[in-house]
C-alpha atoms as a PDB file:
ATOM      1  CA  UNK A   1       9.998   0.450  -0.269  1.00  0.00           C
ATOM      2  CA  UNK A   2      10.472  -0.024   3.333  1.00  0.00           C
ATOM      3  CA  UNK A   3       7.925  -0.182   6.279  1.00  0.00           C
ATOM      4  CA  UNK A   4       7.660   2.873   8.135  1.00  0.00           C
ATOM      5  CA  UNK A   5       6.964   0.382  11.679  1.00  0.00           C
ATOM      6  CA  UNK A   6       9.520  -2.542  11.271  1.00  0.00           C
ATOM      7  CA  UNK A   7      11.243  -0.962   8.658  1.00  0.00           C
ATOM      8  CA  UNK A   8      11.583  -3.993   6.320  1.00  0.00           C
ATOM      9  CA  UNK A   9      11.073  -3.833   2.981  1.00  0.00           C
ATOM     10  CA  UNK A  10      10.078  -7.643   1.721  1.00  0.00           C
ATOM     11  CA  UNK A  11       6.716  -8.126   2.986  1.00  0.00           C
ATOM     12  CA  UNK A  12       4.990  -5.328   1.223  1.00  0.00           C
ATOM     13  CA  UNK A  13       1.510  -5.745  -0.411  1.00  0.00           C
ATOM     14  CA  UNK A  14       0.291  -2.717  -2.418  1.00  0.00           C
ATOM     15  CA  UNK A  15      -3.477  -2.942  -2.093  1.00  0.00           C
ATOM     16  CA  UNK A  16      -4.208   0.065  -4.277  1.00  0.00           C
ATOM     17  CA  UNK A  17      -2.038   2.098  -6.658  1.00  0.00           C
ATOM     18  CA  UNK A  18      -3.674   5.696  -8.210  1.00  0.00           C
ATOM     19  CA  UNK A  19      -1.620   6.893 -11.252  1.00  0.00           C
ATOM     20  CA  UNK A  20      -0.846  10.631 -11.093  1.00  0.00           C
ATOM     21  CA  UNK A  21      -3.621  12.906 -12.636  1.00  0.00           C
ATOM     22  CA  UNK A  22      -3.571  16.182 -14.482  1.00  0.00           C
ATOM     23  CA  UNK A  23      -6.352  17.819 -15.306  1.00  0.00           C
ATOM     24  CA  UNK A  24      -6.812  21.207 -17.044  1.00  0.00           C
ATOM     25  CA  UNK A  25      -9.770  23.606 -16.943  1.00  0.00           C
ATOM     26  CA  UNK A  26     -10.147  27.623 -17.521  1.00  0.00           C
ATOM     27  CA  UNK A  27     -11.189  30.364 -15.268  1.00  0.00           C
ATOM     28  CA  UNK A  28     -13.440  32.638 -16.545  1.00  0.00           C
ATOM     29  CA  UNK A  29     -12.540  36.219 -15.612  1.00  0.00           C
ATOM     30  CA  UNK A  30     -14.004  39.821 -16.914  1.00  0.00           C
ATOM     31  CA  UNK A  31     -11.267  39.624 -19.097  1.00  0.00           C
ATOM     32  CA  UNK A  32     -11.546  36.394 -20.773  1.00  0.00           C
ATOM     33  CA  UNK A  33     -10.456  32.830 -19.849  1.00  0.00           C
ATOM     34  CA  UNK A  34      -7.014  31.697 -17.756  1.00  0.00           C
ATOM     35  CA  UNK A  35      -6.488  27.993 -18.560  1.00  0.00           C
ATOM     36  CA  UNK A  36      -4.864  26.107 -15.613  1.00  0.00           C
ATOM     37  CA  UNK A  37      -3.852  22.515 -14.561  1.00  0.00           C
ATOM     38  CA  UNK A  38      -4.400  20.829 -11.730  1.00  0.00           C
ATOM     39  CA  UNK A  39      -2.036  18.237 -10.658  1.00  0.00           C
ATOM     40  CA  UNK A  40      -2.819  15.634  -8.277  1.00  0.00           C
ATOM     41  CA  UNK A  41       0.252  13.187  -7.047  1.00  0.00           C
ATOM     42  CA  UNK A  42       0.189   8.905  -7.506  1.00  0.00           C
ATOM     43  CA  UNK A  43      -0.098   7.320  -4.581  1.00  0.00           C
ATOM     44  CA  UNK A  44      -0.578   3.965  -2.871  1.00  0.00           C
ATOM     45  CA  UNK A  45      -1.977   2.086   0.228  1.00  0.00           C
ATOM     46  CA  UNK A  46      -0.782  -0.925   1.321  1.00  0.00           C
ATOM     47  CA  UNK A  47      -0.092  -3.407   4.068  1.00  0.00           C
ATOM     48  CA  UNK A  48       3.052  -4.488   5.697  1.00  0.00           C
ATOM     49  CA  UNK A  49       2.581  -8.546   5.602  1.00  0.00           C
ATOM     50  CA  UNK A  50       5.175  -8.850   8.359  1.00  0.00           C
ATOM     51  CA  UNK A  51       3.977  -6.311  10.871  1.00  0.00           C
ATOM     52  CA  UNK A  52       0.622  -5.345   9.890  1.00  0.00           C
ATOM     53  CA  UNK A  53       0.919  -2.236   9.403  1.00  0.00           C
ATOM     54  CA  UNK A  54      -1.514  -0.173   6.883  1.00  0.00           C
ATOM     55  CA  UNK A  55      -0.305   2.856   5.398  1.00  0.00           C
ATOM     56  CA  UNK A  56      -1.091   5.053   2.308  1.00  0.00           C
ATOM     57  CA  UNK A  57       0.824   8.117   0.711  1.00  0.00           C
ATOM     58  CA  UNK A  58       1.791   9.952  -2.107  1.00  0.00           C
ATOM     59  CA  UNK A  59       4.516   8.097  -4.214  1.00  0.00           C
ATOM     60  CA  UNK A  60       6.857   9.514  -7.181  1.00  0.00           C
ATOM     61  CA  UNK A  61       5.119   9.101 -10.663  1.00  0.00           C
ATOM     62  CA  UNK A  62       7.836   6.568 -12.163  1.00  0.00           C
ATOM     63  CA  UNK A  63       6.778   4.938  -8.620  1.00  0.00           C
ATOM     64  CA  UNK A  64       6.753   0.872  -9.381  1.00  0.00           C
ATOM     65  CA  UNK A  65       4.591  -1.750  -7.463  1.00  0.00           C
ATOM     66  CA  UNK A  66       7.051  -4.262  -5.692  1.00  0.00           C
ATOM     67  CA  UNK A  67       6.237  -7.735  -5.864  1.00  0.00           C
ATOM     68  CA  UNK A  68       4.521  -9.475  -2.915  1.00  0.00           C
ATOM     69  CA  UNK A  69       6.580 -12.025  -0.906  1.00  0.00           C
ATOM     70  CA  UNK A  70       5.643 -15.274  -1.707  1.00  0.00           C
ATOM     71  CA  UNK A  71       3.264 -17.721   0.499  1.00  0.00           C
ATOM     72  CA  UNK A  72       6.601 -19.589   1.351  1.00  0.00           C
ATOM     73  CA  UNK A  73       8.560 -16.348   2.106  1.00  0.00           C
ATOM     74  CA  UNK A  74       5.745 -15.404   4.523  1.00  0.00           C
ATOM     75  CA  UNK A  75       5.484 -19.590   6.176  1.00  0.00           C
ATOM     76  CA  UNK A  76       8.633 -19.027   7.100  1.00  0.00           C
ATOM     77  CA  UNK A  77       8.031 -15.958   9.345  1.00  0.00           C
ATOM     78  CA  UNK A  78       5.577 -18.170  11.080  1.00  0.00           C
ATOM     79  CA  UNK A  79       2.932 -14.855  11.413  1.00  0.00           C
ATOM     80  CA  UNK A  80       2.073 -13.062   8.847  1.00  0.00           C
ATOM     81  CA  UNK A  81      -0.861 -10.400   7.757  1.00  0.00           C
ATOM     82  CA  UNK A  82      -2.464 -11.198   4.630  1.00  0.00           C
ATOM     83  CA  UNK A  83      -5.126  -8.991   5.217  1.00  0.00           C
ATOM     84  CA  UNK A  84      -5.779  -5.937   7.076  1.00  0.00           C
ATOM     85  CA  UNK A  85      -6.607  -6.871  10.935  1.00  0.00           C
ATOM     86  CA  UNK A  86      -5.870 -10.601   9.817  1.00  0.00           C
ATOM     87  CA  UNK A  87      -3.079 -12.685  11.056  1.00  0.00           C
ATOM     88  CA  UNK A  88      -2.204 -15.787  10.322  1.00  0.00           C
ATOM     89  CA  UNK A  89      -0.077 -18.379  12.575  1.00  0.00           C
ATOM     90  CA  UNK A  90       1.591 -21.584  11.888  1.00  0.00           C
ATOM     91  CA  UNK A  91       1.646 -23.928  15.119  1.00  0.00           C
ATOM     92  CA  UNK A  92       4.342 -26.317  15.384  1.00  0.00           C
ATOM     93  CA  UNK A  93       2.628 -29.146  13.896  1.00  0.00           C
ATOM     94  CA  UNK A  94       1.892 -27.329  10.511  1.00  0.00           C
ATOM     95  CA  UNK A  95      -1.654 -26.218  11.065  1.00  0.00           C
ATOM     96  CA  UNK A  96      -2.610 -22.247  10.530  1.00  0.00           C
ATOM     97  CA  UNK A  97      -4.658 -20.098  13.081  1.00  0.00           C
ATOM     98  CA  UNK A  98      -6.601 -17.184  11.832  1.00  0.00           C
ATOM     99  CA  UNK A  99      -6.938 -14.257  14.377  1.00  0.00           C
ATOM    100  CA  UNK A 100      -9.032 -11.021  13.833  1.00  0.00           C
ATOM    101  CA  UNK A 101      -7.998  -7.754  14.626  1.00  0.00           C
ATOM    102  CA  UNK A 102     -10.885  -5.236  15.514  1.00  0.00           C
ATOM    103  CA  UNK A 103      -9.952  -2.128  13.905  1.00  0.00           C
END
């Protein structure tokens, strides 16, 4: 899965993932009932941990969650989101600044 704003694809966090859904019901008509089934797509939101960008959409139903880079992985960018409006930056002598983004 790749970023749709720096277009890398290592530094993706799903945050949520909804399954696809089907759901049947019938409409009840003069003559009788017409069953029908609703189907409603899986999807995901999710946060690029290199850019910061948060996205959602719909995703294929054999769709599977990547695994998050790992806290080393994302050191070595040097900024990094873990959170939405978050961001984390490593100084030059090792210590970590934690700036808030007002959405």
């Amino acid at each position: 899965m790749e970023c749709p704003s720096c277009h890398h694809t290592g530094y993706i966090k799903v945050l949520e993932y909804t399954p696809a859904r089907v759901s049947s019901y019938h409409i009840r008509t003069s003559s009788g009932l017409i069953p029908r089934t609703d189907t409603e797509s899986a999807s995901i939101t999710y946060l690029c941990q290199r850019c910061g960008a948060y996205n959602g959409h719909s995703v294929d139903p054999d769709f599977e969650v990547p695994t998050p880079p790992t806290q080393a992985a994302l050191r070595e960018l040097g900024t990094w989101w873990p959170r939405q409006n978050e961001q984390v930056t490593i100084r030059e002598d090792g210590t970590a600044v934690v700036a808030h983004r007002m959405a």
